[in-house]
N, C-alpha and C. Protein backbone atom coordinates (compact mmCIF):
# COMPACT_ATOMS: atom_id res chain seq x y z
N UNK A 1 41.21 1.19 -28.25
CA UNK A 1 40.12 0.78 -27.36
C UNK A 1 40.71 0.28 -26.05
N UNK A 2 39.85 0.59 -25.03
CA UNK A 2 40.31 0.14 -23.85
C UNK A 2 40.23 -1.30 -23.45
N UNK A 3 41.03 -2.01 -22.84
CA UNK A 3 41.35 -3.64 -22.34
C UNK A 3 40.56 -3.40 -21.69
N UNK A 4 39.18 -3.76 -21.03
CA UNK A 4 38.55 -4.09 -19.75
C UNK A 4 38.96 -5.66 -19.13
N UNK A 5 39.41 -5.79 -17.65
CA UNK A 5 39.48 -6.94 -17.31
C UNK A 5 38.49 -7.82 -17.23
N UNK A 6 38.69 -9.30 -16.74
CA UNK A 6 37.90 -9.85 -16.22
C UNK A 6 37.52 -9.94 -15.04
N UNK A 7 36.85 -9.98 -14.15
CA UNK A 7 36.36 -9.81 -13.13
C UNK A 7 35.01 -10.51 -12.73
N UNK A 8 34.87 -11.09 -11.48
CA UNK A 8 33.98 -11.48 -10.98
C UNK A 8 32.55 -10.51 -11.05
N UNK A 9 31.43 -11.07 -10.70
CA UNK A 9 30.27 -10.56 -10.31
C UNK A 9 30.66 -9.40 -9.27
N UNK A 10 30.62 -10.10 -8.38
CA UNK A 10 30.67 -9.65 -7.19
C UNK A 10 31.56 -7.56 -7.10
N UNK A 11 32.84 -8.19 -7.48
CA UNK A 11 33.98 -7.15 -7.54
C UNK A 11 33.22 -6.16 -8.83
N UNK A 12 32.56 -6.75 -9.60
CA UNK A 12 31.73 -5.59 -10.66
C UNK A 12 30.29 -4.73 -9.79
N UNK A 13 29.85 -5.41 -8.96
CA UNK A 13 28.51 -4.86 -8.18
C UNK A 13 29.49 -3.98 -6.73
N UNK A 14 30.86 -4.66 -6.58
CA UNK A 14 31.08 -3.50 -5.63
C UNK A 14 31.57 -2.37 -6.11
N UNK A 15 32.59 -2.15 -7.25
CA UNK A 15 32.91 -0.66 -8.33
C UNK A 15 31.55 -0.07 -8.39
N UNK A 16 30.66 -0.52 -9.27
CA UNK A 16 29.59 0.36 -9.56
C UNK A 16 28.75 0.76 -8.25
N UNK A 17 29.09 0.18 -6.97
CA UNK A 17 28.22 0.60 -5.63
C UNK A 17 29.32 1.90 -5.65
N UNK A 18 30.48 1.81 -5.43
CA UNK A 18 31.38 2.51 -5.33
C UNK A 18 31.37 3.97 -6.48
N UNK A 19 30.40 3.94 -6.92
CA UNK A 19 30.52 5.34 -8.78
C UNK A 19 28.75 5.46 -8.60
N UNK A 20 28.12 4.83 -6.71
CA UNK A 20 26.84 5.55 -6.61
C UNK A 20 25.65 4.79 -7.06
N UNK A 21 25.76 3.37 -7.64
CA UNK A 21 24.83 2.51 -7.71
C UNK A 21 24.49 1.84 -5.93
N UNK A 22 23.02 1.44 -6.53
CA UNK A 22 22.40 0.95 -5.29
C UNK A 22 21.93 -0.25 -5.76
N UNK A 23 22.26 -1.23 -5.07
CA UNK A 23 21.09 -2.58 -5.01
C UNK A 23 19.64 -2.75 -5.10
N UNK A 24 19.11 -2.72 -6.18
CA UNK A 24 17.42 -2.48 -5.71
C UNK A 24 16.90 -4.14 -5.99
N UNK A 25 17.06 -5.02 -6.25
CA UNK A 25 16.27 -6.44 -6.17
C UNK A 25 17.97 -7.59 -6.43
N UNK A 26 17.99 -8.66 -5.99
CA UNK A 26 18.72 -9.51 -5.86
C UNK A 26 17.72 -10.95 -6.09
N UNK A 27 17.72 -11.72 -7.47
CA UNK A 27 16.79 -12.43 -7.71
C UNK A 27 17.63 -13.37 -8.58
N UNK A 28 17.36 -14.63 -8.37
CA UNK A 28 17.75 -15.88 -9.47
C UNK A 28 19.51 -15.73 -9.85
N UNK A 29 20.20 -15.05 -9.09
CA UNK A 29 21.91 -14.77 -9.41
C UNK A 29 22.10 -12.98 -9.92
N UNK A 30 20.75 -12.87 -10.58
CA UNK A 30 21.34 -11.43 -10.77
C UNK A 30 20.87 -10.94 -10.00
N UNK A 31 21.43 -9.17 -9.55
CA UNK A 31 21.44 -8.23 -8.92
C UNK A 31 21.52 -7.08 -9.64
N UNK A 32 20.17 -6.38 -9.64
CA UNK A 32 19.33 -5.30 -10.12
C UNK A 32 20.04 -3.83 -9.44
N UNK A 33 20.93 -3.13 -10.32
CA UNK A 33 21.25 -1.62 -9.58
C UNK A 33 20.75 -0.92 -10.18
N UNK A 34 20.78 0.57 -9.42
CA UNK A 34 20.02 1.60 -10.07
C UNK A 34 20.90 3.07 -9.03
N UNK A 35 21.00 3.79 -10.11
CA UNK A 35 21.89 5.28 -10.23
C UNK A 35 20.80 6.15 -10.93
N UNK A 36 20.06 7.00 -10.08
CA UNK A 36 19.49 7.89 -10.68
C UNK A 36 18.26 6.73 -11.68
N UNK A 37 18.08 7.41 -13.09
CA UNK A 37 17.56 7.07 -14.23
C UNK A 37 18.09 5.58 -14.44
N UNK A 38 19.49 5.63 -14.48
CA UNK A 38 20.03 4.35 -14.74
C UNK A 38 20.27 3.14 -14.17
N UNK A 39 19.54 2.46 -14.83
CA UNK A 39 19.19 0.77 -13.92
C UNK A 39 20.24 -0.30 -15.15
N UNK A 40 20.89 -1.27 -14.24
CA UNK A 40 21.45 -2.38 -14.97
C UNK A 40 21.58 -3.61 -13.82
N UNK A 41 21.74 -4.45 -14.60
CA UNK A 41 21.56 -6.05 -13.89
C UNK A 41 23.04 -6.22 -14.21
N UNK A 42 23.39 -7.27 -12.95
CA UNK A 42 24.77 -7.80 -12.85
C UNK A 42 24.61 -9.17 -13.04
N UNK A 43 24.97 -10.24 -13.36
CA UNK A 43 24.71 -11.18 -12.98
C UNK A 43 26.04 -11.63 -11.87
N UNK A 44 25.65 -12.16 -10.76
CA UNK A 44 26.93 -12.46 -9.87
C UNK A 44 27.59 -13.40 -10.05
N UNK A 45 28.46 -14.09 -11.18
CA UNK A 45 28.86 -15.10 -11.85
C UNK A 45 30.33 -15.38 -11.23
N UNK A 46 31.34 -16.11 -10.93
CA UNK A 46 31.83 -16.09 -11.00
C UNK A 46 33.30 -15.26 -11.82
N UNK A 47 32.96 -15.48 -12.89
CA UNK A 47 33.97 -14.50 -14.21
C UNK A 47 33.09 -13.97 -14.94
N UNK A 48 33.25 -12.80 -15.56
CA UNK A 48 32.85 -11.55 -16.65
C UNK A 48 33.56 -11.38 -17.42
N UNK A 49 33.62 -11.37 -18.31
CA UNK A 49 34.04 -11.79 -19.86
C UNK A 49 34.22 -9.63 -20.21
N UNK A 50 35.23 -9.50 -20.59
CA UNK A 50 35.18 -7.66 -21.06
C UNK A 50 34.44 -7.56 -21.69
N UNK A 51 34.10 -8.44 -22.93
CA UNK A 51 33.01 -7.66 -23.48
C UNK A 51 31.70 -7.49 -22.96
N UNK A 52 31.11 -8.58 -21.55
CA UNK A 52 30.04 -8.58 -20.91
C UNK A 52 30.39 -6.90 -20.03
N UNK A 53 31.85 -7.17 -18.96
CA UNK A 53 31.61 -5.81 -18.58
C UNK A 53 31.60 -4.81 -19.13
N UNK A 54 31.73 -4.69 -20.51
CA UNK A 54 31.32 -3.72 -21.62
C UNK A 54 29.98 -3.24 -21.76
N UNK A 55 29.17 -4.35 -21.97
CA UNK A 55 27.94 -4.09 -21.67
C UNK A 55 27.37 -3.61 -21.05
N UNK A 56 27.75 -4.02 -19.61
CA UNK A 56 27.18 -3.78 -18.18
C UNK A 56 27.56 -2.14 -18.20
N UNK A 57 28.75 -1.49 -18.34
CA UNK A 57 29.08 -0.46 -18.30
C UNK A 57 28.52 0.51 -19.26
N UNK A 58 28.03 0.42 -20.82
CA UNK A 58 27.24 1.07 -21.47
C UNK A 58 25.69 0.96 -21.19
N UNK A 59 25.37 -0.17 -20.77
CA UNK A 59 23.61 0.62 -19.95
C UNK A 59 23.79 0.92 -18.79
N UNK A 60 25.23 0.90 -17.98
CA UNK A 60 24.80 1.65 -16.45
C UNK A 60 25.39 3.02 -16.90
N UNK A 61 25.49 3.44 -18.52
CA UNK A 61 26.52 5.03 -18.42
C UNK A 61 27.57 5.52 -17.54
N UNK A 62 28.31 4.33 -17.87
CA UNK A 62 29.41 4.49 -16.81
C UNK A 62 30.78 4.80 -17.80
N UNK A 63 31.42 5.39 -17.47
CA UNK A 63 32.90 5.44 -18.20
C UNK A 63 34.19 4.22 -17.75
N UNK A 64 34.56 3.62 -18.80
CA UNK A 64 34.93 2.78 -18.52
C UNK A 64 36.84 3.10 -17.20
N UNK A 65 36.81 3.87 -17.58
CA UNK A 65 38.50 4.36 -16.73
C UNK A 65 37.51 4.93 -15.47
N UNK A 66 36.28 5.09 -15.44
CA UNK A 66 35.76 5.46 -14.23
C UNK A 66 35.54 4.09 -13.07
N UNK A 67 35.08 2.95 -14.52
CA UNK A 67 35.08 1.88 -13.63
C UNK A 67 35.98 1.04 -12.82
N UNK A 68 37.17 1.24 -13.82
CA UNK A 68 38.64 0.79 -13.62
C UNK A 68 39.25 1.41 -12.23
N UNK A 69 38.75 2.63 -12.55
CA UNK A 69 39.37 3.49 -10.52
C UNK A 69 38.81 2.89 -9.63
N UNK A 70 36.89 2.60 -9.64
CA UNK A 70 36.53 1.51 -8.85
C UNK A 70 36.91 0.46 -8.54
N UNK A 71 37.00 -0.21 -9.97
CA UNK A 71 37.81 -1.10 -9.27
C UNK A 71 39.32 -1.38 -8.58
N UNK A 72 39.74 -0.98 -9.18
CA UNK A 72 41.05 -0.86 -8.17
C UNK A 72 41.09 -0.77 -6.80
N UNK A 73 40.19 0.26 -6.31
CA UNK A 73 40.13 0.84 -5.09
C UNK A 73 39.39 -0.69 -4.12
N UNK A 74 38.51 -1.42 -5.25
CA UNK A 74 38.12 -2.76 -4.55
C UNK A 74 38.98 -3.48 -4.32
N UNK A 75 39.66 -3.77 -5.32
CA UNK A 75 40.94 -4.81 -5.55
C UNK A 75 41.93 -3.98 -3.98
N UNK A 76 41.91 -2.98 -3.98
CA UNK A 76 42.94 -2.28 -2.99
C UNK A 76 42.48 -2.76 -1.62
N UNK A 77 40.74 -2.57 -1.53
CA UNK A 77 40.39 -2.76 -0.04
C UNK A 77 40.17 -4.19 0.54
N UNK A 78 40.20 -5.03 -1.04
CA UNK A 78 40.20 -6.78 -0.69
C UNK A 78 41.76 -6.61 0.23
N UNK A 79 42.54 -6.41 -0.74
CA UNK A 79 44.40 -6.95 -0.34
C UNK A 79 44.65 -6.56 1.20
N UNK A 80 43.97 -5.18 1.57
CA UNK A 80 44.41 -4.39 2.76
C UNK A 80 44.09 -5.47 3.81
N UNK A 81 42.16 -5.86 3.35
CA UNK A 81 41.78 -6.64 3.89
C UNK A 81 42.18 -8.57 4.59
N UNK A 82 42.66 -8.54 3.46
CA UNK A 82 43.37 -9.89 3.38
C UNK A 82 44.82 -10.08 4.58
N UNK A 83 45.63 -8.72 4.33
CA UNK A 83 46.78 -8.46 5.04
C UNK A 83 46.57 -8.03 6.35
N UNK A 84 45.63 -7.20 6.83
CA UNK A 84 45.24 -7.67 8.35
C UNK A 84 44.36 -8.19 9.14
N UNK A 85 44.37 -9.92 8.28
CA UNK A 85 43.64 -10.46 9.62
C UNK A 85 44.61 -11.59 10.61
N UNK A 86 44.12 -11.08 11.16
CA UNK A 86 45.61 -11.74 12.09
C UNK A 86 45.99 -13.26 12.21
């Protein structure tokens, strides 16, 4: 079975923007996406527990090594980000 990390809210709502989810309501901490048919709630928590982003990833039908490329590529554009501000 695959390790899913832990990860913030936030860095989980930007992967899945990133694999074509959209923001459709932002209410009480969570944040409502939707891909096609498939709708899932994030909650923007500080930390996500793997087995929560487990969850999150089997009702948004997401593959989990799909999410993992997302994220990375977040984790990649935070660091870039971080390294040039002057």
């Amino acid at each position: 079975m695959l390790a899913l990390p832990h990860v913030s809210g936030t860095e989980c709502i930007l992967a899945l923007r990133r694999l074509g989810f959209r923001a459709q309501r932002r209410a009480g901490g969570l944040v409502t996406l939707a891909r096609g048919q498939s709708h899932v709630i994030v909650p923007e928590t500080a930390t996500l527990g793997p087995a929560l982003v487990n969850a999150i990833l089997r009702a948004a039908e997401v593959e989990p090594f799909a999410f993992l490329d997302a994220f990375e590529a977040v984790e990649e554009e935070a660091r870039d980000a971080r390294t040039h501000v002057a």
